[in-house]
N, C-alpha and C. Protein backbone atom coordinates (compact mmCIF):
# COMPACT_ATOMS: atom_id res chain seq x y z
N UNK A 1 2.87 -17.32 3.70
CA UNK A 1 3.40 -18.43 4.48
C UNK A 1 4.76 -18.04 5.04
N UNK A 2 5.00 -18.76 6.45
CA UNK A 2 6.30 -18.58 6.70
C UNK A 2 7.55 -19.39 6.20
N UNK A 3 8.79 -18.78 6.34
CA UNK A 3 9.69 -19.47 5.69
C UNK A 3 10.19 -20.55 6.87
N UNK A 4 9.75 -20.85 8.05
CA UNK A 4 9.76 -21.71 9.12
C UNK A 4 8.92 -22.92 8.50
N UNK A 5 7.50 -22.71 7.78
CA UNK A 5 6.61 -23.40 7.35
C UNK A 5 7.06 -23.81 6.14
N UNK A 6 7.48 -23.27 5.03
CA UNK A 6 8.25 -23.68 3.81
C UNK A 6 9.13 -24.50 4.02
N UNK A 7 10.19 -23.80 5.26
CA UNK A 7 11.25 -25.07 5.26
C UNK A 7 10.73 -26.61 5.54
N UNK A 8 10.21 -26.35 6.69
CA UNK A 8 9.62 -27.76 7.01
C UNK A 8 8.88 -28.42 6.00
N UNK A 9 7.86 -27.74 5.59
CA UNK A 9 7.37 -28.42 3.79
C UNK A 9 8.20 -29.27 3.22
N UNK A 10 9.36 -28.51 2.67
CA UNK A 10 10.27 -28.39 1.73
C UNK A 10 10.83 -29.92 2.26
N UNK A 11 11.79 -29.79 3.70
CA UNK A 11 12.16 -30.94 4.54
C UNK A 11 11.46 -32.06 4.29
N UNK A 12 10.18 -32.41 4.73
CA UNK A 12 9.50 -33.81 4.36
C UNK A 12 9.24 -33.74 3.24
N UNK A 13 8.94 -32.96 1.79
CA UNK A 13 8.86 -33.73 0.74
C UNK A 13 10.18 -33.85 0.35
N UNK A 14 11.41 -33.72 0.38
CA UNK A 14 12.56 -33.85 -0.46
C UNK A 14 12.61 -34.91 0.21
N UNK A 15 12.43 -35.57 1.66
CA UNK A 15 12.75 -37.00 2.22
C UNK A 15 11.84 -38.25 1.08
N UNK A 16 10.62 -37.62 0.99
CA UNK A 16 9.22 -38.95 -0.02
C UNK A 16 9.45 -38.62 -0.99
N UNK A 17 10.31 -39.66 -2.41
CA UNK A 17 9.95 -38.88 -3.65
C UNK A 17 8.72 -39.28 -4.40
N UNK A 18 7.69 -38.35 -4.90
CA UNK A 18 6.56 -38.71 -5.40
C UNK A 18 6.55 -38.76 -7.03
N UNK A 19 5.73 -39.83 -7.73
CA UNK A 19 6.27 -39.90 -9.01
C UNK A 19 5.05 -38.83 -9.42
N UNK A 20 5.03 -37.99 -10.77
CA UNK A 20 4.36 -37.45 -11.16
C UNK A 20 3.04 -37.65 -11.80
N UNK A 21 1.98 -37.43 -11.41
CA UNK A 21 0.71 -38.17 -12.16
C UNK A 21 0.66 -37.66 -13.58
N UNK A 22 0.51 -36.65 -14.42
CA UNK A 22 0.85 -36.47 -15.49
C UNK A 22 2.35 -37.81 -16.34
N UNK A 23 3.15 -37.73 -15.76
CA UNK A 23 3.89 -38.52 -16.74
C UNK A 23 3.72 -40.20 -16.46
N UNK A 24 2.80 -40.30 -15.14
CA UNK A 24 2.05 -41.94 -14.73
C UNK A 24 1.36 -42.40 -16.06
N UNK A 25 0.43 -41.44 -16.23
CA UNK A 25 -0.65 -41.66 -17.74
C UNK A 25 0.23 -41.84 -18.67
N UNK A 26 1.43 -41.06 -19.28
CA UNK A 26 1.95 -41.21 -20.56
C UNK A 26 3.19 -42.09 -20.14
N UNK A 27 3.35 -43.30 -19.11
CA UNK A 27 4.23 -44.04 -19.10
C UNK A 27 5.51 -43.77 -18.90
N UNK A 28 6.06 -42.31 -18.34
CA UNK A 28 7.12 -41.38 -18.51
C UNK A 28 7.73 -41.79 -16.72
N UNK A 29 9.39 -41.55 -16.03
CA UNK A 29 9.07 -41.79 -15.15
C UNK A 29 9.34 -40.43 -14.60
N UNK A 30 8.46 -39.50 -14.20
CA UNK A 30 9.03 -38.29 -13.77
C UNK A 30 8.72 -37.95 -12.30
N UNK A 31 9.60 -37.53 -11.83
CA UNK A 31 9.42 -37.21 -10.30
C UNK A 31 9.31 -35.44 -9.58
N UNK A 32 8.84 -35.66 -8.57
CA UNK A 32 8.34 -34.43 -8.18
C UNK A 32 9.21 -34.05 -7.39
N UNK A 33 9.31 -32.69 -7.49
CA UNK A 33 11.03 -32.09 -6.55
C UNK A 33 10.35 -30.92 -6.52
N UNK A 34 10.55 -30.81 -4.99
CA UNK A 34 10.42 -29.45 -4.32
C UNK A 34 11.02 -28.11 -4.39
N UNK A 35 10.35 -27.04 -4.50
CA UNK A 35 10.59 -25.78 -5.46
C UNK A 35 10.28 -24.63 -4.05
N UNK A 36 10.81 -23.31 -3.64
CA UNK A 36 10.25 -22.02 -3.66
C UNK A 36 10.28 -21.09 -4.37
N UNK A 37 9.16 -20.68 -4.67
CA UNK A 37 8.73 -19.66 -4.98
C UNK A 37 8.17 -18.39 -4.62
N UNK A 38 8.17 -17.19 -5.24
CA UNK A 38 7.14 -16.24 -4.29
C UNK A 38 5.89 -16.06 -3.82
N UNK A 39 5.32 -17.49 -3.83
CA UNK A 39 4.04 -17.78 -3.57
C UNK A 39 4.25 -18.74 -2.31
N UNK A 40 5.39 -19.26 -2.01
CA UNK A 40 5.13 -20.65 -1.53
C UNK A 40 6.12 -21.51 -1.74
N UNK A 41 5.98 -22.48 -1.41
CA UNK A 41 6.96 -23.89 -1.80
C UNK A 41 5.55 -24.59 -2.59
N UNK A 42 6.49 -25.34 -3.81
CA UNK A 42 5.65 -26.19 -4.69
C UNK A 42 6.48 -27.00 -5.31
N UNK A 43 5.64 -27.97 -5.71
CA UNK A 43 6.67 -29.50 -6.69
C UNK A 43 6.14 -29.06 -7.52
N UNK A 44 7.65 -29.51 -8.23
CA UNK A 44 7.53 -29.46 -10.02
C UNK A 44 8.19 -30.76 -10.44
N UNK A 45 7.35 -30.97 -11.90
CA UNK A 45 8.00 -32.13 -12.15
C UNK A 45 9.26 -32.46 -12.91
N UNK A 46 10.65 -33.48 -12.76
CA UNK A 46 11.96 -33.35 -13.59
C UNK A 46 11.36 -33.81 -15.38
N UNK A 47 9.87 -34.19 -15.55
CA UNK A 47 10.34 -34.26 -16.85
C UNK A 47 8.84 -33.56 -17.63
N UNK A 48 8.34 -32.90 -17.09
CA UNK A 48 7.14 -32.37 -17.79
C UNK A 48 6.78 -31.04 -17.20
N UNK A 49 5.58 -30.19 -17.55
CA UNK A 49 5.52 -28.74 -16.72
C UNK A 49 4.61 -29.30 -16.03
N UNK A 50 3.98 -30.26 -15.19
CA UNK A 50 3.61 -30.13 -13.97
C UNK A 50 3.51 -29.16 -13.03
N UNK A 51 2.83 -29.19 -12.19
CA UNK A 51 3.16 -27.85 -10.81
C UNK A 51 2.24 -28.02 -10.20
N UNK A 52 2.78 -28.46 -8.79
CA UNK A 52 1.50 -28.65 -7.61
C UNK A 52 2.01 -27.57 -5.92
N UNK A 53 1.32 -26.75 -6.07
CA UNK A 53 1.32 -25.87 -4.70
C UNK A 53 1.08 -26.74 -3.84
N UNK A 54 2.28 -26.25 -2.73
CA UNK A 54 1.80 -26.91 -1.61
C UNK A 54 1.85 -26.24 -0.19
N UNK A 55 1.34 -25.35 -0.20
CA UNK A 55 0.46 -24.24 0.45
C UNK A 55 -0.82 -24.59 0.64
N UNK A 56 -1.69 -23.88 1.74
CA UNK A 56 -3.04 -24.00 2.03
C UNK A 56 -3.75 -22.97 1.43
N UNK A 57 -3.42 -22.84 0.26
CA UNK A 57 -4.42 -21.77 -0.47
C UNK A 57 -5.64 -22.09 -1.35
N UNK A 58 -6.25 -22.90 -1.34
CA UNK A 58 -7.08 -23.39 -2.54
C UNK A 58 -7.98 -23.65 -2.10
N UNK A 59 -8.60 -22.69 -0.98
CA UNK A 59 -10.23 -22.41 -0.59
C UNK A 59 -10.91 -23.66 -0.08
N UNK A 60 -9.85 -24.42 1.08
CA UNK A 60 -10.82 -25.46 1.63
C UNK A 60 -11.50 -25.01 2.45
N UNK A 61 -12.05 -25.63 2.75
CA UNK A 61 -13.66 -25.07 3.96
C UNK A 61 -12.86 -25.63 5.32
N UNK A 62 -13.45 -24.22 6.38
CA UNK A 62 -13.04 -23.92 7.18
C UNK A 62 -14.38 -24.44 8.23
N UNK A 63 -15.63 -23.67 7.85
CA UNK A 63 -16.86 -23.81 8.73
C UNK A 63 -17.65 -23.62 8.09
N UNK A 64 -19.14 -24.73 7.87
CA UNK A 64 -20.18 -24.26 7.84
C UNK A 64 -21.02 -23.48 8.35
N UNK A 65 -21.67 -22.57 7.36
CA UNK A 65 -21.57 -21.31 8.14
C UNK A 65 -23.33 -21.78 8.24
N UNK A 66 -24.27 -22.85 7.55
CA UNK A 66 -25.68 -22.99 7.58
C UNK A 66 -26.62 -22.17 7.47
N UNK A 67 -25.90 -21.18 6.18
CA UNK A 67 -26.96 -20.13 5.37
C UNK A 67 -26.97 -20.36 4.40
N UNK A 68 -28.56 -20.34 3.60
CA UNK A 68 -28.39 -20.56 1.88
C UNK A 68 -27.48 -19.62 1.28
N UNK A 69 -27.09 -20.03 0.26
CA UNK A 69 -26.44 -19.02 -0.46
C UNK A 69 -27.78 -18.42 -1.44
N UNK A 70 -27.56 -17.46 -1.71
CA UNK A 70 -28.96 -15.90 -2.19
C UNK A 70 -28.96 -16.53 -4.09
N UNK A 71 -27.63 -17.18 -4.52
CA UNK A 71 -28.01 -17.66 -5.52
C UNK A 71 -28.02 -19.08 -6.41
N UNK A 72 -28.07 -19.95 -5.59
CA UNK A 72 -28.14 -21.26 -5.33
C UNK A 72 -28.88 -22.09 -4.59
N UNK A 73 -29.23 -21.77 -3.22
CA UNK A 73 -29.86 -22.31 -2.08
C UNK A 73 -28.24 -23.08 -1.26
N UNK A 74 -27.76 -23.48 -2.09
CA UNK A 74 -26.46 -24.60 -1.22
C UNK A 74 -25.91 -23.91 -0.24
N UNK A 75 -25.46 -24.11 0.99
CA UNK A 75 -24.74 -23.99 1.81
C UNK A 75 -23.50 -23.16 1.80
N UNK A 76 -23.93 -22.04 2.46
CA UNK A 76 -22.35 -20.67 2.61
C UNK A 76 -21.76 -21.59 3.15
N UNK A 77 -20.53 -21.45 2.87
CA UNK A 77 -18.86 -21.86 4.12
C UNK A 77 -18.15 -21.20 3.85
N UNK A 78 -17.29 -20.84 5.26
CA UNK A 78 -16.35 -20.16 5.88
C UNK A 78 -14.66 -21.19 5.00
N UNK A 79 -13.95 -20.01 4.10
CA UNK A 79 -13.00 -21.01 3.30
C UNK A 79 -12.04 -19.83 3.84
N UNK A 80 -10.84 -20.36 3.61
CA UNK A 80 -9.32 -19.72 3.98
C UNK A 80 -8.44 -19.98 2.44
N UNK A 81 -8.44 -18.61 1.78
CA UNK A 81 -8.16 -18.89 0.70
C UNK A 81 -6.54 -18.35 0.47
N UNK A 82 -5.96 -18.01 -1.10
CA UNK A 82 -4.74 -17.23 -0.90
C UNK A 82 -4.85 -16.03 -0.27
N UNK A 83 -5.90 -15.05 -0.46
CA UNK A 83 -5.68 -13.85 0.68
C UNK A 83 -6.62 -13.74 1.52
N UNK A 84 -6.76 -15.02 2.03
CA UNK A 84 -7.43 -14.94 3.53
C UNK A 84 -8.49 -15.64 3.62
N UNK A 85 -9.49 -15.28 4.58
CA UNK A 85 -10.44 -15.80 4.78
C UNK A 85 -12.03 -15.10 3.98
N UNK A 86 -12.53 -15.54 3.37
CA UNK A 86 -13.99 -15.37 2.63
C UNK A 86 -15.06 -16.57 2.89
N UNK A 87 -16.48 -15.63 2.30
CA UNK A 87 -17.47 -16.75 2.65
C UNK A 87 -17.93 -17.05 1.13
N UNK A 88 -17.74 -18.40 0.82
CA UNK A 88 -18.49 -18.39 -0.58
C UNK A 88 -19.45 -19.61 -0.43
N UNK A 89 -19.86 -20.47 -1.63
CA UNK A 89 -20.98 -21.05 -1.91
C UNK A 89 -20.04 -22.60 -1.67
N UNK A 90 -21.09 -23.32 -1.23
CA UNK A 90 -20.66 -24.93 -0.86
C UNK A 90 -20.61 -25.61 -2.03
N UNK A 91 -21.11 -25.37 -3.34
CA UNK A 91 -21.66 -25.65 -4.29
C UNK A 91 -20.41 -25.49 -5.53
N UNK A 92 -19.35 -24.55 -4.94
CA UNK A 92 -18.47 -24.27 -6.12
C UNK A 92 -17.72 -25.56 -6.81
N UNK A 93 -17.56 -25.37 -8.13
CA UNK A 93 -17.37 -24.37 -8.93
C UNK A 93 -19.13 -23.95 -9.86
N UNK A 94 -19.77 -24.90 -9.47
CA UNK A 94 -21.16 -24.83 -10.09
C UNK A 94 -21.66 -23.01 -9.99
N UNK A 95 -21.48 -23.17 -8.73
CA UNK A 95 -22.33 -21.78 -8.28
C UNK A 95 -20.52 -20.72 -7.75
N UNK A 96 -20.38 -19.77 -8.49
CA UNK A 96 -19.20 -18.95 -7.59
C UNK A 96 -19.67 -17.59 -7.01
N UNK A 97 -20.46 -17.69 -6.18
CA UNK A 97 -21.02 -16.84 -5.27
C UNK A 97 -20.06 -16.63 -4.17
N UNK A 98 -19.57 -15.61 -3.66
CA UNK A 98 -18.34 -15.38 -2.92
C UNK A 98 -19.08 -13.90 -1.82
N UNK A 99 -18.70 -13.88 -0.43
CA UNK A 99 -18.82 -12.65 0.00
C UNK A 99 -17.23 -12.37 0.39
N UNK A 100 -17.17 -11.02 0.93
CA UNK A 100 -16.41 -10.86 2.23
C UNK A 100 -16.79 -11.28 3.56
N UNK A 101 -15.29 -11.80 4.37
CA UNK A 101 -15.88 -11.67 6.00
C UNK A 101 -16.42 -10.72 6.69
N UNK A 102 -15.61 -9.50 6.29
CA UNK A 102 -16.19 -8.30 6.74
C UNK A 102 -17.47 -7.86 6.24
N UNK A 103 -18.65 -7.70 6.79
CA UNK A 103 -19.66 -7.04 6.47
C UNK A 103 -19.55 -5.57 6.42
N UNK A 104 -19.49 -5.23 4.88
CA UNK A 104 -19.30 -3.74 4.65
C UNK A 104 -20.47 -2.86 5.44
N UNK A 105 -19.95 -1.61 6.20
CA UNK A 105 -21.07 -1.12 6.89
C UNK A 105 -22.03 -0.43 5.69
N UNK A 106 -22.94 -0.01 6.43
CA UNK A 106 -24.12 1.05 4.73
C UNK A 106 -22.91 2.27 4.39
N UNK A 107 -22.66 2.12 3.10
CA UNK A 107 -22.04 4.13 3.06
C UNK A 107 -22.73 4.94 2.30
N UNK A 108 -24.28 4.36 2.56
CA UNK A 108 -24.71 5.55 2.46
C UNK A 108 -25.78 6.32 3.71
N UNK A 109 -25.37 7.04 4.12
CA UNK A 109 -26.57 7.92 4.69
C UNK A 109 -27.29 9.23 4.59
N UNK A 110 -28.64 9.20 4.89
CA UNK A 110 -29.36 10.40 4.11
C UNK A 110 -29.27 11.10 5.18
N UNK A 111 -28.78 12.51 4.75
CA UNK A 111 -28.95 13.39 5.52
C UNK A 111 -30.33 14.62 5.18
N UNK A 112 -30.98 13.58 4.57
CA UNK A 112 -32.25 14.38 3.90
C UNK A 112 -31.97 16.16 3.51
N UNK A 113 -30.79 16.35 2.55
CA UNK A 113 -30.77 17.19 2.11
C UNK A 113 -31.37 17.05 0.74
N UNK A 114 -31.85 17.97 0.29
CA UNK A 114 -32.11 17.62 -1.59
C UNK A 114 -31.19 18.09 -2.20
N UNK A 115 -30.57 17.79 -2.94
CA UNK A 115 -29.29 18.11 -3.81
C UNK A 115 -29.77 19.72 -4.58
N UNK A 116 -28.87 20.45 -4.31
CA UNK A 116 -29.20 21.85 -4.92
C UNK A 116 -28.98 21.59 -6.27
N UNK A 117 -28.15 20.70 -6.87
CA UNK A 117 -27.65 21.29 -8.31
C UNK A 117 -28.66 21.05 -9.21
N UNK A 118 -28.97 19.42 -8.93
CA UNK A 118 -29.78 18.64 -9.54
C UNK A 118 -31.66 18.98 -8.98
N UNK A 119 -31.75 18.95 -8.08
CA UNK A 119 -32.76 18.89 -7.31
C UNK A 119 -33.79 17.23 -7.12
N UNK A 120 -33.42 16.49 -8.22
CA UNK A 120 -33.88 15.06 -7.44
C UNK A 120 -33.23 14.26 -7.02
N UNK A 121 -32.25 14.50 -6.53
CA UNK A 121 -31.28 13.52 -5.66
C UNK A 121 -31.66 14.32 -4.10
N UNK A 122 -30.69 13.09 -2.88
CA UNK A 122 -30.24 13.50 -1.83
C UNK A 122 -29.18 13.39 -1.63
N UNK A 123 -28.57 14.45 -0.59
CA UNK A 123 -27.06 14.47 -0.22
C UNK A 123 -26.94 13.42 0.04
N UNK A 124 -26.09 12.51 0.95
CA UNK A 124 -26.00 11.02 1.10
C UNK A 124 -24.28 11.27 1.38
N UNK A 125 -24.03 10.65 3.18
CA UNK A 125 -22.58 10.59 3.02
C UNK A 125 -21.69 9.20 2.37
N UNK A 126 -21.00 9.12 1.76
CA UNK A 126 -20.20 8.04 1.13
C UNK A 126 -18.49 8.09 1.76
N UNK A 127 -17.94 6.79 1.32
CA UNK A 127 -16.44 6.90 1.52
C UNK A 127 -15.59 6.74 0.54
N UNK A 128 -15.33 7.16 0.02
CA UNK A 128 -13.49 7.03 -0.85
C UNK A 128 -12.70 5.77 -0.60
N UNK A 129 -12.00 5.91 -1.54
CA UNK A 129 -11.69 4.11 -1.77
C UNK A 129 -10.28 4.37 -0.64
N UNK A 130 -10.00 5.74 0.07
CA UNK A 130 -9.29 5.49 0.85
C UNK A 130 -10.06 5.81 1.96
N UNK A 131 -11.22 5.80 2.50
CA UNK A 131 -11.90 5.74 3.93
C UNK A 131 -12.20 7.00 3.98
N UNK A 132 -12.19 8.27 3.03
CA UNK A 132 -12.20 9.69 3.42
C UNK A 132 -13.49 9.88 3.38
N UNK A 133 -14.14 10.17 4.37
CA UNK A 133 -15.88 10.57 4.23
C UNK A 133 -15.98 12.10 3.43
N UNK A 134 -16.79 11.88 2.89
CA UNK A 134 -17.60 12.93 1.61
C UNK A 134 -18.89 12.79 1.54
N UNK A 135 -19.61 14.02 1.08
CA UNK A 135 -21.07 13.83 0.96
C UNK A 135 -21.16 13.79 -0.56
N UNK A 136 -22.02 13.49 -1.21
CA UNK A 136 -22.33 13.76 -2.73
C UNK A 136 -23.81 13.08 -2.79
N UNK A 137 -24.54 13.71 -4.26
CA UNK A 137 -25.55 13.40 -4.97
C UNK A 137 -26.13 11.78 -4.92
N UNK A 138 -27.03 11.23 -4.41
CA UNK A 138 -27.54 9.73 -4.98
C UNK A 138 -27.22 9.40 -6.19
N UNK A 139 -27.73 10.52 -6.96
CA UNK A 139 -28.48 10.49 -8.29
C UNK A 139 -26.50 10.70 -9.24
N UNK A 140 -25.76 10.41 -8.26
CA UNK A 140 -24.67 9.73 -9.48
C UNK A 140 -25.05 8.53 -10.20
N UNK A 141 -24.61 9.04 -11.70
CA UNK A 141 -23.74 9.89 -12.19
C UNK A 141 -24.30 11.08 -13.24
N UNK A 142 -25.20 10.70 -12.98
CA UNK A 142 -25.65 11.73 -13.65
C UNK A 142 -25.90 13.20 -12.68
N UNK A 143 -25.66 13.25 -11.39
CA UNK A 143 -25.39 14.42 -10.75
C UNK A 143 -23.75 14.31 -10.28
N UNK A 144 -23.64 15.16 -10.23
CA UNK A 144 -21.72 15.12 -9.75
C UNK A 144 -21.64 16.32 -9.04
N UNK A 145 -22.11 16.71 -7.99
CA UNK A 145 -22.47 17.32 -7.01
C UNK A 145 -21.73 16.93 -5.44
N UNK A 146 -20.65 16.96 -5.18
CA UNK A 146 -19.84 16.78 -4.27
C UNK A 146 -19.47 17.57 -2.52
N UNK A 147 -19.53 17.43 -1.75
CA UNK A 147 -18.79 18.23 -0.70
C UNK A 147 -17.85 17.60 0.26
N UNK A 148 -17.07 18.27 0.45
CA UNK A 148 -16.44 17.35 1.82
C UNK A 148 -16.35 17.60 3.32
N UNK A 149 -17.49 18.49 3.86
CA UNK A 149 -17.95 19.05 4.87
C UNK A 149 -19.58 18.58 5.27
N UNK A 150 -19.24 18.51 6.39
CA UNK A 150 -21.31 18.23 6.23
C UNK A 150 -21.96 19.24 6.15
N UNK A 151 -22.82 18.91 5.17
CA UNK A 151 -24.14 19.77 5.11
C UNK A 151 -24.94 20.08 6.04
N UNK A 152 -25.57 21.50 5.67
CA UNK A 152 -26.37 21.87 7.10
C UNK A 152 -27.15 22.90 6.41
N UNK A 153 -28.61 22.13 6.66
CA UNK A 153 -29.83 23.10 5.46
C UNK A 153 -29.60 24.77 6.28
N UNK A 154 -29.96 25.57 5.38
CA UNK A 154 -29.81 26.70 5.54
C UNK A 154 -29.98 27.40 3.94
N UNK A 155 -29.50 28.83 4.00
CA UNK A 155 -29.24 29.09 2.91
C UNK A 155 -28.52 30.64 3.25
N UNK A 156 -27.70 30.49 1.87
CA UNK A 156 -26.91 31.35 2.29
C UNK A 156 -27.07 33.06 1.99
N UNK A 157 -26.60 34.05 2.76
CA UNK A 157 -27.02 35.09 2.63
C UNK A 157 -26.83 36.07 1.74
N UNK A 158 -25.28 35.56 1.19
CA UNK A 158 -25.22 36.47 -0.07
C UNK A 158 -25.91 35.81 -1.81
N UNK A 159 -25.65 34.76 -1.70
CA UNK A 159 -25.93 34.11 -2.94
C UNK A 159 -27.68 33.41 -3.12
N UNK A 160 -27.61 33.26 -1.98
CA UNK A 160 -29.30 32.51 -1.74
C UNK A 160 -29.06 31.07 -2.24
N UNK A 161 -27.94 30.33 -2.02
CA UNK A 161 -27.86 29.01 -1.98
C UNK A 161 -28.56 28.16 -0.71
N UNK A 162 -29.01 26.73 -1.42
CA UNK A 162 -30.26 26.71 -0.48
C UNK A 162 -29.01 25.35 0.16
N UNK A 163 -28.23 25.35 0.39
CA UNK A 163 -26.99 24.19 1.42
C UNK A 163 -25.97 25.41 2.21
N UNK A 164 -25.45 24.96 3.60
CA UNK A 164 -24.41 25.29 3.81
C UNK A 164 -23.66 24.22 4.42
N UNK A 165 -22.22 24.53 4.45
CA UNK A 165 -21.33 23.48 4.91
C UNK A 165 -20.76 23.97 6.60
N UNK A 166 -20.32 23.23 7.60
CA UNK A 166 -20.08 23.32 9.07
C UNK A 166 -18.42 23.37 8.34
N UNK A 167 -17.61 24.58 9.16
CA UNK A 167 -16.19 24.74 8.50
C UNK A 167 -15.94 24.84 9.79
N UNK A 168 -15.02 23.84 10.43
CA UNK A 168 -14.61 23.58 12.21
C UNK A 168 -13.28 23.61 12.12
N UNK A 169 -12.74 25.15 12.77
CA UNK A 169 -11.49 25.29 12.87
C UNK A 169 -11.39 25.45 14.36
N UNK A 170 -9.63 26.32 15.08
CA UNK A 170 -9.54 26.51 16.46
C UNK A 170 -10.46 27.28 16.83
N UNK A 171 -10.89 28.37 16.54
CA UNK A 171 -11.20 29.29 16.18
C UNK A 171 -13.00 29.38 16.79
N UNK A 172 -13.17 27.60 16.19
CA UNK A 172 -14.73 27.69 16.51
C UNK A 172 -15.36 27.10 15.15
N UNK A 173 -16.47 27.06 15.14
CA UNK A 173 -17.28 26.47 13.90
C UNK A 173 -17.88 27.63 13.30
N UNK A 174 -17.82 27.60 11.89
CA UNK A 174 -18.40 28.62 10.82
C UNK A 174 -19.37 27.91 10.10
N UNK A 175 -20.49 28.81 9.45
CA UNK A 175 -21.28 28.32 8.08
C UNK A 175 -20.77 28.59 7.07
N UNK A 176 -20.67 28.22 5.93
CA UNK A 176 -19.91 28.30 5.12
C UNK A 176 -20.63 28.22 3.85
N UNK A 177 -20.91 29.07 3.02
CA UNK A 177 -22.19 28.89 1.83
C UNK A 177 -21.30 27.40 1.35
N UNK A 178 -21.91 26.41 0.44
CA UNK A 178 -22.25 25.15 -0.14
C UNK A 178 -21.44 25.91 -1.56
N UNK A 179 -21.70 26.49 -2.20
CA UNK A 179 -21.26 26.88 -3.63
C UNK A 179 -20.35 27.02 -3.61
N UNK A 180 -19.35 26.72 -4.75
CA UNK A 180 -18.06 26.85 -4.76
C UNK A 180 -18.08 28.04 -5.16
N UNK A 181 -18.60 28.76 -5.89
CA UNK A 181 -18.19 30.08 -6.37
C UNK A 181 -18.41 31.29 -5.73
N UNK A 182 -18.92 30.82 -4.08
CA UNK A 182 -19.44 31.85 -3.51
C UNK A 182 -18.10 31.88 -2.13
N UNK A 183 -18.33 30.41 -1.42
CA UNK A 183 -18.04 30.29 -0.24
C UNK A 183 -18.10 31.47 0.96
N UNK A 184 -18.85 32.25 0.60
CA UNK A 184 -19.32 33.10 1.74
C UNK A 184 -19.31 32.61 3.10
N UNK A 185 -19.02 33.66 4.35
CA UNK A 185 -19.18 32.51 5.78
C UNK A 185 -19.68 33.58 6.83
N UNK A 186 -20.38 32.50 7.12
CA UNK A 186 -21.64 33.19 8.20
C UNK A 186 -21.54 32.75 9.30
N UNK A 187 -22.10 33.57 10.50
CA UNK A 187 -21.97 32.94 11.46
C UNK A 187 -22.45 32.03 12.13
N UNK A 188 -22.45 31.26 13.15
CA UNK A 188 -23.16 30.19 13.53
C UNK A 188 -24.46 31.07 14.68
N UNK A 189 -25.70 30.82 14.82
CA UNK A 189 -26.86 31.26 14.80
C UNK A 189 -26.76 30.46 16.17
């Protein structure tokens, strides 16, 4: 939130003083006074721990989005929560079925290699939790069979490895045996 938006918050509730519903029930008279914090501006109460945010963070619905939800049937909606916007279940807290907005693309694709190490997996490119494309094994974790070049069936001439990797420098593009213990490099055919 902005501190343009806080102030103004801040401004009309210090003008209304609101009595506290917690100390309403126990007959107490406590009042609510406006607070920032690193979340926000929020009331707290002068005679109990009360605490009411008063920020737009608490996942009201934005748009019906008029898709079942996959584990409920109730109604997806479009909510604007503390970090942003998500799609969850109409139904909450019953059902807490939640997506992202963003529809993650597939990360996986077959490049119909068969994994040399293992032999029942396929290569398959994936991404790194920082976006870095890599190829590796399906059949993780129990294969741990990695590259970070694309594969390109072949095999190589000194070792008889049945992968090679595309190694693209100024220079031009090389084959590059797949094995780490070989890395032999061949030419492009």
């Amino acid at each position: 939130m902005s501190s343009k938006k806080d102030n103004a918050l801040l401004s009309q509730r210090s003008k209304v003083k609101q009595s506290c519903p917690e100390c309403q029930q126990q007959g107490r008279k406590g009042v609510l006074e406006p607070r920032r914090g690193k979340h926000g501006p929020f009331l707290i109460c002068s005679e109990c721990d009360f605490l009411k945010p008063l920020g737009n963070h608490d996942g009201h619905v934005v748009k019906a989005l008029g898709v079942a939800c996959p584990q409920c049937q109730a109604e997806l909606v479009l909510r604007q929560g503390r970090y942003g916007m998500f799609i969850g279940c109409s139904d909450y807290p019953q059902c807490q079925h939640i997506e992202s907005v963003e529809k993650p693309e597939p990360d996986l694709t077959c490049h119909s290699h068969l994994c040399p190490e293992c032999g029942l997996g396929q290569i398959v490119e994936r991404k790194s939790r920082f976006g870095k494309v890599f190829y590796a094994c399906d059949s993780f974790p129990q294969c741990k069979f990695t590259l970070n070049l694309s594969p390109i069936s072949g095999e190589c001439e000194q070792c008889q490895f049945p992968l090679l990797v595309e190694r693209k420098s100024a220079t031009g593009s090389k084959l590059q045996c797949a094995n780490r213990k070989c890395n032999a490099v061949q030419k492009v055919s």
